[in-house]
N, C-alpha and C. Protein backbone atom coordinates (compact mmCIF):
# COMPACT_ATOMS: atom_id res chain seq x y z
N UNK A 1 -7.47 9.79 35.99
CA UNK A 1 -7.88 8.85 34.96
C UNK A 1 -8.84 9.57 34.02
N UNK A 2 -8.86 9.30 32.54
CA UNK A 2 -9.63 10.11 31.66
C UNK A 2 -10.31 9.02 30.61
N UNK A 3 -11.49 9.16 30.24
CA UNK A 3 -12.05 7.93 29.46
C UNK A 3 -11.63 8.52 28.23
N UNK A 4 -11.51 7.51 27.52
CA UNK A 4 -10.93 7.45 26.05
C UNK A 4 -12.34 7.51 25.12
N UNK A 5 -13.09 7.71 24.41
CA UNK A 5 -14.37 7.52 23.37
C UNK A 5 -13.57 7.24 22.08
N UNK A 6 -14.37 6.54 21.12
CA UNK A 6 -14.38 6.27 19.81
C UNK A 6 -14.13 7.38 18.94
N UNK A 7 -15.08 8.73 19.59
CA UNK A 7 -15.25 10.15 18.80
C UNK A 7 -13.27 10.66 18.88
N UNK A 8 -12.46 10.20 20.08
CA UNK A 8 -11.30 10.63 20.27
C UNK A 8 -10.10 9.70 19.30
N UNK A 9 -10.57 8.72 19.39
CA UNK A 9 -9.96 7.59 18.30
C UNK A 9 -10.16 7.56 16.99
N UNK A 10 -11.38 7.55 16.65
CA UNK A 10 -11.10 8.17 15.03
C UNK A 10 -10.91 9.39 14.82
N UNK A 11 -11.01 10.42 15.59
CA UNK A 11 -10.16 11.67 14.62
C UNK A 11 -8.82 11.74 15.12
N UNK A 12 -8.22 10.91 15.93
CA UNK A 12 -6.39 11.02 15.94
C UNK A 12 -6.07 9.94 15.03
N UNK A 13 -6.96 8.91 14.50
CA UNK A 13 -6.68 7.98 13.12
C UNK A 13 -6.76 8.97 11.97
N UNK A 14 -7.50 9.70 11.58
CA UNK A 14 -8.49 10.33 10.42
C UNK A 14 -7.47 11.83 10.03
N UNK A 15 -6.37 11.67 9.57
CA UNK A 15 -5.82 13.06 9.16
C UNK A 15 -6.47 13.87 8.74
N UNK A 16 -7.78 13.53 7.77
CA UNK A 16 -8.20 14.33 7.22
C UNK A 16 -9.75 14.68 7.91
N UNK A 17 -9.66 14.31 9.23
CA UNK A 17 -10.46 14.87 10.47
C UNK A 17 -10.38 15.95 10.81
N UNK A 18 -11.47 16.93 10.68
CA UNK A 18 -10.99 18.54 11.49
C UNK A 18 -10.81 18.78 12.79
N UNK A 19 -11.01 17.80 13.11
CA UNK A 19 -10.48 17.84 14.70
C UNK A 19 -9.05 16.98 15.32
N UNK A 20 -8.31 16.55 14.05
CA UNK A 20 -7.24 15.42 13.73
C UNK A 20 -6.31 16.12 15.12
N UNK A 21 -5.92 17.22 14.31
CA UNK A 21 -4.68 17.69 15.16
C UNK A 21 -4.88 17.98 16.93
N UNK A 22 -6.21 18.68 17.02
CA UNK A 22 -6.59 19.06 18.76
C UNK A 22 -7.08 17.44 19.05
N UNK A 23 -7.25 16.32 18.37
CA UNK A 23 -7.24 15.04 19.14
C UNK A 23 -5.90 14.56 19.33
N UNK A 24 -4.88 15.12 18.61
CA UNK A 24 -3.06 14.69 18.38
C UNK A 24 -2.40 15.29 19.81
N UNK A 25 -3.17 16.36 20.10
CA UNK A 25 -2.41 17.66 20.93
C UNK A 25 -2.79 16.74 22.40
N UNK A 26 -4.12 16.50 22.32
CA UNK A 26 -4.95 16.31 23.31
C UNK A 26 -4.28 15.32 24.07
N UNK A 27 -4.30 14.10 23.30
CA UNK A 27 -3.49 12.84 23.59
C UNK A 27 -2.09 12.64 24.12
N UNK A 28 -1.52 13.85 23.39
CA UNK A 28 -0.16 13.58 23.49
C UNK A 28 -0.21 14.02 24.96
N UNK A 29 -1.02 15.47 25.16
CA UNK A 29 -0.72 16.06 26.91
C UNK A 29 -1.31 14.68 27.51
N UNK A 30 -2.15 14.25 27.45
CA UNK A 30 -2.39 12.73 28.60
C UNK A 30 -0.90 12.07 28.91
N UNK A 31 -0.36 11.75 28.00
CA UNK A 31 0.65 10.53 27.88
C UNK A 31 1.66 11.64 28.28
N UNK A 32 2.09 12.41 27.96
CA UNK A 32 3.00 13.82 28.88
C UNK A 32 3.13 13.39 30.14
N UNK A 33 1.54 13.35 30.75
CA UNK A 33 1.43 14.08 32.04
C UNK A 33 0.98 12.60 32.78
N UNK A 34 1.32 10.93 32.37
CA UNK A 34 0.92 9.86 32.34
C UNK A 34 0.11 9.65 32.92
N UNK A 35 -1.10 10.52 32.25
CA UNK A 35 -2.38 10.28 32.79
C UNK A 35 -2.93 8.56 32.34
N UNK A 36 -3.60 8.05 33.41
CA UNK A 36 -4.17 6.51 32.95
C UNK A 36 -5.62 7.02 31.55
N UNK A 37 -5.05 6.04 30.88
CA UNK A 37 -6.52 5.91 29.70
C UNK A 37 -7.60 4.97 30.20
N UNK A 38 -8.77 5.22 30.33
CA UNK A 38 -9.68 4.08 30.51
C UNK A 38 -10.73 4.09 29.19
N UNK A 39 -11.14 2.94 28.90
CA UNK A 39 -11.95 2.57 27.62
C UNK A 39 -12.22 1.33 28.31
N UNK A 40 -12.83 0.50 27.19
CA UNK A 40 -13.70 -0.35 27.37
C UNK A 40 -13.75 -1.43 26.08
N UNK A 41 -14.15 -2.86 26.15
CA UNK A 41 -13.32 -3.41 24.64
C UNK A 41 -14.97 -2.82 23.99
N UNK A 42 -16.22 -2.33 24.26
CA UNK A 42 -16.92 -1.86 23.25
C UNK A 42 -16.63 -0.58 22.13
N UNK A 43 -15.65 -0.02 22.97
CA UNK A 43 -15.41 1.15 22.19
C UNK A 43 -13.90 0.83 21.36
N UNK A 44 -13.48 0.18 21.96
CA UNK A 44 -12.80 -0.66 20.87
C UNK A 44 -13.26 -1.61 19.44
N UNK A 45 -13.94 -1.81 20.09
CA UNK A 45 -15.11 -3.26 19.00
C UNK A 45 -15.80 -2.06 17.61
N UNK A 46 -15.99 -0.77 18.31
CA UNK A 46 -16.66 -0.06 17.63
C UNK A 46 -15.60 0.79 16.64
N UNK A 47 -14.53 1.46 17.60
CA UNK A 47 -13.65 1.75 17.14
C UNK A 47 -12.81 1.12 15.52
N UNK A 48 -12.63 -0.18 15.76
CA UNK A 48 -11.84 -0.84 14.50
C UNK A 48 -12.85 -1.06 13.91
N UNK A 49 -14.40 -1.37 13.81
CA UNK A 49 -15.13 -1.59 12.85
C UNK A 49 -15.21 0.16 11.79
N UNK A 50 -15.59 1.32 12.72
CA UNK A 50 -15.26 2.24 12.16
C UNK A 50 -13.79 2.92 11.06
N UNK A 51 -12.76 2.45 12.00
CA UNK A 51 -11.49 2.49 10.97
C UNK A 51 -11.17 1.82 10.18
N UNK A 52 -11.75 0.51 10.44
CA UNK A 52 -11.97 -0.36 9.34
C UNK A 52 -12.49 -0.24 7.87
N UNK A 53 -13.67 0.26 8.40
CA UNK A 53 -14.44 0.87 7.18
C UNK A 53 -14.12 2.01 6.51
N UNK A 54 -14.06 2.80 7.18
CA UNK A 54 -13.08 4.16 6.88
C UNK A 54 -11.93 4.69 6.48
N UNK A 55 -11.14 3.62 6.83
CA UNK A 55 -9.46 4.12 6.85
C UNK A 55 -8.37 3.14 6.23
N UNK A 56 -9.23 1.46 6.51
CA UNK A 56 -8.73 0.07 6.15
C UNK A 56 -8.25 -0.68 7.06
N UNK A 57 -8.33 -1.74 6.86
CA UNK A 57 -7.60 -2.58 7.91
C UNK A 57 -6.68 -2.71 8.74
N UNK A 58 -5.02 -2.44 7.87
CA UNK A 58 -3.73 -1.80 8.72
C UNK A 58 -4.37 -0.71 9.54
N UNK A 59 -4.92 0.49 9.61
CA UNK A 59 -5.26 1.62 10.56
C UNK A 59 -5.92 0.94 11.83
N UNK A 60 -6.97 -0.20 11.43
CA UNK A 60 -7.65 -1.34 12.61
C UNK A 60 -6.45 -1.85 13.31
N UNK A 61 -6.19 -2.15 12.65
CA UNK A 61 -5.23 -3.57 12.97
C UNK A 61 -4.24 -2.70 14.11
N UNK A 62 -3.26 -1.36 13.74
CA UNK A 62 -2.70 -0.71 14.19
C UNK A 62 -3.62 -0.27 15.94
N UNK A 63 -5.05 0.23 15.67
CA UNK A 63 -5.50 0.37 17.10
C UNK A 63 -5.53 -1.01 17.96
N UNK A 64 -5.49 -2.01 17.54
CA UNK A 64 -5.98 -3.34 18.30
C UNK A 64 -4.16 -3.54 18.62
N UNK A 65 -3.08 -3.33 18.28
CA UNK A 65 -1.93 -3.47 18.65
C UNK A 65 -1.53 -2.16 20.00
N UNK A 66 -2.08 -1.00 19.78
CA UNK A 66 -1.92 -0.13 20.47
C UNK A 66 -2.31 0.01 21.55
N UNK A 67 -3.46 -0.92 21.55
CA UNK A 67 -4.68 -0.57 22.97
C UNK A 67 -4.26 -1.37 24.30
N UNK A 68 -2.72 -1.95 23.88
CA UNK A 68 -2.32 -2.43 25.15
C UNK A 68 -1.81 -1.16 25.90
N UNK A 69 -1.83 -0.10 25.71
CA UNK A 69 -1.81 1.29 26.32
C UNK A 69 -2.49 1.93 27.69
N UNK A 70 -3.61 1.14 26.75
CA UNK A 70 -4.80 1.78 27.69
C UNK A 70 -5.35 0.62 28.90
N UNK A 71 -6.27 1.25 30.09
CA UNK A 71 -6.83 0.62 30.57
C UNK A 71 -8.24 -0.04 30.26
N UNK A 72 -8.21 -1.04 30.02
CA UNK A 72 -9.34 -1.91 29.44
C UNK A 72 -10.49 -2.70 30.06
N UNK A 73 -11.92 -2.67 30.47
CA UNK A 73 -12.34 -2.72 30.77
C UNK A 73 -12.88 -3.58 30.33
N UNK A 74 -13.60 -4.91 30.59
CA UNK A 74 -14.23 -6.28 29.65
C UNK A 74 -15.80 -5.44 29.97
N UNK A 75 -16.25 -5.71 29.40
CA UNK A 75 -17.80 -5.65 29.38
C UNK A 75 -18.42 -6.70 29.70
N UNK A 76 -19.17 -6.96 31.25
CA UNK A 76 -19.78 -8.34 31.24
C UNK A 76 -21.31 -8.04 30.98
N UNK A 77 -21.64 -9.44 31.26
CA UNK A 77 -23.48 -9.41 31.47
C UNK A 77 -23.94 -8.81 32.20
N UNK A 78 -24.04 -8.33 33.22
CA UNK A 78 -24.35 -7.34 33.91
C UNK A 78 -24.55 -5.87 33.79
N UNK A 79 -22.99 -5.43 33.39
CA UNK A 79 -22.57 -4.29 32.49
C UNK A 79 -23.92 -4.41 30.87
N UNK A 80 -23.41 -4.74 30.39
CA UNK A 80 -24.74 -4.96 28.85
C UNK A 80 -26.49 -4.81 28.84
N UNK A 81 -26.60 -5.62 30.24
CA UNK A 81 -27.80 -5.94 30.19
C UNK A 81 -28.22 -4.41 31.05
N UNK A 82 -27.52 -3.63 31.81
CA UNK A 82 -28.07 -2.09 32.38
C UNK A 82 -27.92 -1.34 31.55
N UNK A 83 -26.81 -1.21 30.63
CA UNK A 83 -26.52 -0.15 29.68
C UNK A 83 -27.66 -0.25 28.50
N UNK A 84 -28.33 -1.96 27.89
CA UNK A 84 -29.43 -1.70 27.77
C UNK A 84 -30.62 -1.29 28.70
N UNK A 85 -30.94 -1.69 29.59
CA UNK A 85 -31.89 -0.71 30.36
C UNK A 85 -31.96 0.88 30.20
N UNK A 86 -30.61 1.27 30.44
CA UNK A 86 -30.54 2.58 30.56
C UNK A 86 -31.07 3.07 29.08
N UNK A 87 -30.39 2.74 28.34
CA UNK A 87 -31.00 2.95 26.67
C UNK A 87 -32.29 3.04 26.82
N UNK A 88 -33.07 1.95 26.90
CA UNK A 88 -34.46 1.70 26.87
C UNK A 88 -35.20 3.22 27.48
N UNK A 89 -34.90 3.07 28.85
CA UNK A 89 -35.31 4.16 29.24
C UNK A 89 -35.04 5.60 29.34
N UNK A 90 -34.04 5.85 28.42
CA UNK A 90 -34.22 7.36 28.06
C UNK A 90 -34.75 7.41 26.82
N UNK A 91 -34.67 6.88 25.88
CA UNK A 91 -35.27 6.27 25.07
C UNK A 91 -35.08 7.52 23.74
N UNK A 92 -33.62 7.70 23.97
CA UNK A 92 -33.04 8.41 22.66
C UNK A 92 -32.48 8.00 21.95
N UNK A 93 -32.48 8.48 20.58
CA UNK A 93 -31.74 8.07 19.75
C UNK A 93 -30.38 8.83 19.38
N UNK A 94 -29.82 9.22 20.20
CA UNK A 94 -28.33 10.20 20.26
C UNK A 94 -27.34 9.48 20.91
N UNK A 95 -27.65 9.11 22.16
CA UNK A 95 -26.57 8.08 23.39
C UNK A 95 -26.71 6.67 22.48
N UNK A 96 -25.76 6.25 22.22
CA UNK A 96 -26.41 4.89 21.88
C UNK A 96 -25.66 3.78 23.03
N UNK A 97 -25.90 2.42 22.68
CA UNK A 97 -25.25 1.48 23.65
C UNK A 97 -23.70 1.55 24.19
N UNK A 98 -23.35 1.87 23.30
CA UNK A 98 -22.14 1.81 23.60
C UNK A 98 -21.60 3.20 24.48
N UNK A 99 -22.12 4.07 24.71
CA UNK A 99 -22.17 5.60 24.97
C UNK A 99 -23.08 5.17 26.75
N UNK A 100 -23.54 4.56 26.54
CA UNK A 100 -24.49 4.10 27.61
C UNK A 100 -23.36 3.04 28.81
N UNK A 101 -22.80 1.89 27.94
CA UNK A 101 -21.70 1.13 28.98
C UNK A 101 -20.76 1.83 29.12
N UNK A 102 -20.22 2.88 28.22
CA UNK A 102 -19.51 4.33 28.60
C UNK A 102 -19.74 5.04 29.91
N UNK A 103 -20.56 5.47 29.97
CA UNK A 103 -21.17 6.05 30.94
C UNK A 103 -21.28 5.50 32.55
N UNK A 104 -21.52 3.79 32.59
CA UNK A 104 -21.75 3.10 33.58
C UNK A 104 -20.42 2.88 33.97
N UNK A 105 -19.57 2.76 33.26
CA UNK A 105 -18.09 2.42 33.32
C UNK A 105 -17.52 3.70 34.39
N UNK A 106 -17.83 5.02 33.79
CA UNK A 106 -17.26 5.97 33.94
C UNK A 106 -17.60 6.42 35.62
N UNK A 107 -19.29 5.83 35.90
CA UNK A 107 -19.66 6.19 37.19
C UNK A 107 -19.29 5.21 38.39
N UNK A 108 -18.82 4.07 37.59
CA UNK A 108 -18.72 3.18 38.73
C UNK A 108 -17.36 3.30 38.86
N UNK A 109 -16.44 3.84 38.22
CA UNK A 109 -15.10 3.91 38.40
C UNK A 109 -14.68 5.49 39.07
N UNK A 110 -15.58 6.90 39.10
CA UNK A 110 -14.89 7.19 39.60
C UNK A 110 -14.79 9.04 38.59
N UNK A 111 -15.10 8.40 37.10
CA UNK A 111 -14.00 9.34 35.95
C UNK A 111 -14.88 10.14 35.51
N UNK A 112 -14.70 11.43 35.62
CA UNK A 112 -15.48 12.54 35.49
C UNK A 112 -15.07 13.00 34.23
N UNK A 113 -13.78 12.66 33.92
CA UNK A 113 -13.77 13.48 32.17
C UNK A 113 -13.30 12.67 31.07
N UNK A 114 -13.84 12.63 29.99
CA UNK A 114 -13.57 11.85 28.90
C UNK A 114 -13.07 13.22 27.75
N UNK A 115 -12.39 11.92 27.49
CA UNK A 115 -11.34 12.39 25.83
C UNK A 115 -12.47 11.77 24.49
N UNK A 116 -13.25 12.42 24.23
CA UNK A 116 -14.38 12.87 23.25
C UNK A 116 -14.27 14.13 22.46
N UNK A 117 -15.14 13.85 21.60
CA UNK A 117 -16.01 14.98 21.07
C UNK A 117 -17.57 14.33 20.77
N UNK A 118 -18.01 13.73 21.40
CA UNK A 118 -19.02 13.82 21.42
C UNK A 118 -19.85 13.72 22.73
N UNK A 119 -21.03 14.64 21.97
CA UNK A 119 -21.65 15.84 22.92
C UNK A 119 -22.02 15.57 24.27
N UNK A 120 -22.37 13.85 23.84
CA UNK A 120 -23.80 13.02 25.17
C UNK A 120 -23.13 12.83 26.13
N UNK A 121 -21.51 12.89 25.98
CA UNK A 121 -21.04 12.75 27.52
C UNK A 121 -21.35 13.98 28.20
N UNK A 122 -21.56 15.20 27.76
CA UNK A 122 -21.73 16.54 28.47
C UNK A 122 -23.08 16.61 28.65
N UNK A 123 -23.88 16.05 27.84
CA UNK A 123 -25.01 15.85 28.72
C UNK A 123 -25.30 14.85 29.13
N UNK A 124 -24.55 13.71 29.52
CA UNK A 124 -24.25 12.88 30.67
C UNK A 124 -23.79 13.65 31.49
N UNK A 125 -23.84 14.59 31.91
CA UNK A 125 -22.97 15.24 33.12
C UNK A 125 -21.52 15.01 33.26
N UNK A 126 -20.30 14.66 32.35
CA UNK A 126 -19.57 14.52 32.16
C UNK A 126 -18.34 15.61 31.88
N UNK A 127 -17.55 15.98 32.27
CA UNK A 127 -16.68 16.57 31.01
C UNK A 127 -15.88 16.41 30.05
N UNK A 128 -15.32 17.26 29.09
CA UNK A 128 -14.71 16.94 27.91
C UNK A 128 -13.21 17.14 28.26
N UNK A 129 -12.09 16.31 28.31
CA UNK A 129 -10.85 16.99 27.94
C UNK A 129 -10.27 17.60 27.47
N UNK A 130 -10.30 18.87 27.66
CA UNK A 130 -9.60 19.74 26.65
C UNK A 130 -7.62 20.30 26.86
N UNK A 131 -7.18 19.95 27.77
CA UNK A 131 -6.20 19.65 28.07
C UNK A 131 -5.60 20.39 29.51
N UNK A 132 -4.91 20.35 30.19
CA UNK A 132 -4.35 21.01 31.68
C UNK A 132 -4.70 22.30 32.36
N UNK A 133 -5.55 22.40 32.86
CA UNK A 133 -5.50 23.81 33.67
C UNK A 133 -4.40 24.66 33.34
């Protein structure tokens, strides 16, 4: 199982992303090799507000049709109310909330590597997908 991030979703939306194509490559070896996707509807929530803004609505609209793909994770009260804690107390401004129920997701399930490019999962102790041994 491999976590999905926002950082991996907008640059396989974003052609004109420099990282467009190694997020195209990346993805495609998951679904190759039918690896499970795990995400979460925050990084979704974040996701279409970003492509939204960025790219337009059809590109939104297109991830919220797609994400029956993936494995989806609801975010409850519980989940929210630690991922703020955890925020609070590292008390950076780099991880943000959503990077934070990322993270809780990722430990309570199990998933050591996320499909990112961004950095805080690696210093979450995490790794990055870069594709098959």
């Amino acid at each position: 199982m491999i976590f999905l991030d926002t950082s991996a979703i907008y640059a396989m939306a974003d052609q004109a992303d420099p990282r467009h194509e190694v997020a195209r490559t990346r993805f495609g070896k998951l679904i190759a090799a039918g690896e499970e996707i795990l995400t979460h509807n925050y990084i979704l929530v974040e996701s279409m507000a970003l492509l939204q803004s960025r790219l337009g609505l059809p590109t939104a609209l297109k991830l919220a049709r797609d994400a029956g793909v993936f494995l989806v994770e609801w975010v409850d009260q519980v989940t929210h109310e630690e991922a703020v804690r955890q925020l609070a107390r590292r008390g950076s401004r780099q991880a943000s909330l959503v990077d934070q129920v990322s993270f809780l997701i990722m430990r309570r399930r199990g998933v050591q590597v996320a499909m990112a490019f961004d950095q805080d999962f690696v210093k979450a102790g995490y790794r990055i997908f870069e594709g098959p041994a």
